[in-house]
Protein backbone atom coordinates (compact mmCIF):
# COMPACT_ATOMS: atom_id res chain seq x y z
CA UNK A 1 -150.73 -161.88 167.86
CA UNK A 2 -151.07 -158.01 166.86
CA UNK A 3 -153.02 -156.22 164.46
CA UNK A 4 -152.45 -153.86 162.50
CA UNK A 5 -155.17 -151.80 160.22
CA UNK A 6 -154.47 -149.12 157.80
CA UNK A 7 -155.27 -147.88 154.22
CA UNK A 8 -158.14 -145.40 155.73
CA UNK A 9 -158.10 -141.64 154.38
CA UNK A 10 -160.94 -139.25 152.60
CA UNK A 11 -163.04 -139.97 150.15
CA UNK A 12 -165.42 -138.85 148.27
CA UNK A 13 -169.14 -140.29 148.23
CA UNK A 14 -169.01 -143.63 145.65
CA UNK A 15 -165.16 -143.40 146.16
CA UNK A 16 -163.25 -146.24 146.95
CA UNK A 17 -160.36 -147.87 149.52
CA UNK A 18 -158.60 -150.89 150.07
CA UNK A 19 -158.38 -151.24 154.02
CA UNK A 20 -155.17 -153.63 155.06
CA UNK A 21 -154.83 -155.43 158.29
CA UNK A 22 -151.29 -156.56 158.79
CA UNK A 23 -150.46 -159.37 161.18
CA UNK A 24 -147.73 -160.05 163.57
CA UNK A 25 -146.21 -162.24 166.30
CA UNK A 26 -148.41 -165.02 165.37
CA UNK A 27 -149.95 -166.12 162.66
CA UNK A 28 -153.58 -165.50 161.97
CA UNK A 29 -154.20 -169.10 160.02
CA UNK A 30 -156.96 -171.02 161.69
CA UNK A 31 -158.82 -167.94 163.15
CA UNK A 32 -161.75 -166.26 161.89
CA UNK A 33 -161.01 -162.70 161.17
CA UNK A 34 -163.40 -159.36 160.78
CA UNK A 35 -163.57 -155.96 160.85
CA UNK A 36 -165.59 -153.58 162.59
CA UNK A 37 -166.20 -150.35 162.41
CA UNK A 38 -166.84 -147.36 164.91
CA UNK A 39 -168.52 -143.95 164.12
CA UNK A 40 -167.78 -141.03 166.58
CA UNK A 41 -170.98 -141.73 169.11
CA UNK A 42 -171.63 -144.98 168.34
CA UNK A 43 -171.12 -148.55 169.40
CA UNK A 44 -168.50 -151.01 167.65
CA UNK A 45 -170.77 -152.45 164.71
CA UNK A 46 -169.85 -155.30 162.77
CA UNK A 47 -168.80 -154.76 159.57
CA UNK A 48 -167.76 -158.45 157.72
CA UNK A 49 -165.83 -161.27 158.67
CA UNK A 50 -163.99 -164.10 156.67
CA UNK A 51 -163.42 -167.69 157.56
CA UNK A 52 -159.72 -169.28 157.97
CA UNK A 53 -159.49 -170.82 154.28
CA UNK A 54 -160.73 -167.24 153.06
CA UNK A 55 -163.61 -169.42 151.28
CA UNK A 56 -166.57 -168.00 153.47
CA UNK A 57 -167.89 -164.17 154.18
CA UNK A 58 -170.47 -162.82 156.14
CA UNK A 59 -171.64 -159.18 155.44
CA UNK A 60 -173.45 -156.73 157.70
CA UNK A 61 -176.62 -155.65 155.47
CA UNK A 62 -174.96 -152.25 155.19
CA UNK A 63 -171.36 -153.78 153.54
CA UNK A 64 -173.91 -156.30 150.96
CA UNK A 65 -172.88 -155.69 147.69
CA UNK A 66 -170.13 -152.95 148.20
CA UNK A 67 -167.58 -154.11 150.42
CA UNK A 68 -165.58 -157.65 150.17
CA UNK A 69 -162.90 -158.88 152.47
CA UNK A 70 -160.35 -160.89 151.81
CA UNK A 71 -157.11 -162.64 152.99
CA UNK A 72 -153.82 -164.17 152.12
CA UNK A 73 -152.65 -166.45 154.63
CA UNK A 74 -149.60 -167.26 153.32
CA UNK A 75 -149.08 -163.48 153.65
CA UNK A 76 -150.88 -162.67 156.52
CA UNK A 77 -153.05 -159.77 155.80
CA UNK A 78 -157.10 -159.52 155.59
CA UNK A 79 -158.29 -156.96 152.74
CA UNK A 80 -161.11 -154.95 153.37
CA UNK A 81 -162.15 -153.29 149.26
CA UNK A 82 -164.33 -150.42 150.07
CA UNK A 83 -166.47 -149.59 146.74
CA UNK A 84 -169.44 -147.15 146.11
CA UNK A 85 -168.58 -145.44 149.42
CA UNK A 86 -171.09 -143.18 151.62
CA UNK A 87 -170.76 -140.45 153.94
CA UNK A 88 -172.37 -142.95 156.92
CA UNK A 89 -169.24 -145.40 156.26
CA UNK A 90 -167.31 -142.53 158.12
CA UNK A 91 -165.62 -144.26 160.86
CA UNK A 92 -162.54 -145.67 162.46
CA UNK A 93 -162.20 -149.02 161.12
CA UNK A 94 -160.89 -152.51 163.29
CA UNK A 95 -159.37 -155.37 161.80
CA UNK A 96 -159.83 -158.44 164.64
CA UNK A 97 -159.50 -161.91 165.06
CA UNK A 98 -159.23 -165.31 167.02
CA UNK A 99 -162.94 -166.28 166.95
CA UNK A 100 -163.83 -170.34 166.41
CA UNK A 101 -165.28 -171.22 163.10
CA UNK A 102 -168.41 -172.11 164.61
CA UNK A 103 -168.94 -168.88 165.67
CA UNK A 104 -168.69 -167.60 162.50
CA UNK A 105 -171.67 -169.62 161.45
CA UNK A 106 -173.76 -167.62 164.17
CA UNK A 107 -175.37 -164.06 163.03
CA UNK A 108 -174.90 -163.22 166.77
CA UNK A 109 -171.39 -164.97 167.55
CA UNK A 110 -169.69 -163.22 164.30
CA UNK A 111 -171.24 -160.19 164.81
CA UNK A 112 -170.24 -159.94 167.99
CA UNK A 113 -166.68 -157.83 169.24
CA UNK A 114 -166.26 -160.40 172.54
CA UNK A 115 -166.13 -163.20 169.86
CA UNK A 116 -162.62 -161.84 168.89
CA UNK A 117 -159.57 -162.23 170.78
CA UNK A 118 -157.34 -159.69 169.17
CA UNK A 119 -157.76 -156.44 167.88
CA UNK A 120 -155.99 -153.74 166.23
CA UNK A 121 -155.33 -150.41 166.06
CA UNK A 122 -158.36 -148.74 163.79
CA UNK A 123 -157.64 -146.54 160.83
CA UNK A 124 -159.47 -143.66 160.22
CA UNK A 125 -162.44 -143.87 157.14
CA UNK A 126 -164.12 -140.57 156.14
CA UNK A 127 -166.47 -140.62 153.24
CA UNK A 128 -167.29 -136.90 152.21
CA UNK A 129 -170.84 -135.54 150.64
């Protein structure tokens, strides 16, 4: 299975962006999927993650209320709607996937980047002031 991320760009603060993450060689039904997100300096944080029927999402504190992933498995892709954007969501952006639904019910296991078997390529997010 590859992954495939893109939709990033600049923005301006309380912009918006639709991130896509594009699947191939596989399918991604039956995995958990997230994205995570990487500012220049800083570790691989966890950004959101959806379950396989696209019914359940988990949010990092800092995505609550702004952000809201979604997916179309018949399709393949996992959305990522950026809203009400801020200069500290600058970063490159990683769609993943392959971790075990019960894992997703664990703060620790979803939030986690060994929890995912495949990654992608990031995309590039930069939120200007």
């Amino acid at each position: 299975v590859q992954l495939q991320a893109s939709g990033g760009g600049l923005v301006q603060a309380g912009g918006s962006l639709r991130l896509s993450c594009a699947v191939s060689g596989g399918t991604s039904s039956g995995f958990v999927m997230a994205w995570f997100r990487q500012a220049l300096g800083k570790e691989r944080e966890f950004v959101g993650a959806i379950s396989w029927s696209g019914r359940t999402t988990f949010y990092a504190d800092s995505a609550k209320g702004r952000f809201t992933i979604s997916r179309d498995n018949a399709k393949n892709p996992m959305y990522l709607q950026m809203n009400n954007l801020k200069p500290e969501d600058t970063a490159v952006y990683y769609c993943a996937a392959g971790a075990s639904q019960s894992t997703l019910l664990s703060l620790r296991g979803r939030s986690s980047p060994t929890s995912y078997y495949y990654w992608g390529q990031g995309t590039q997010v930069t939120v200007s002031s």
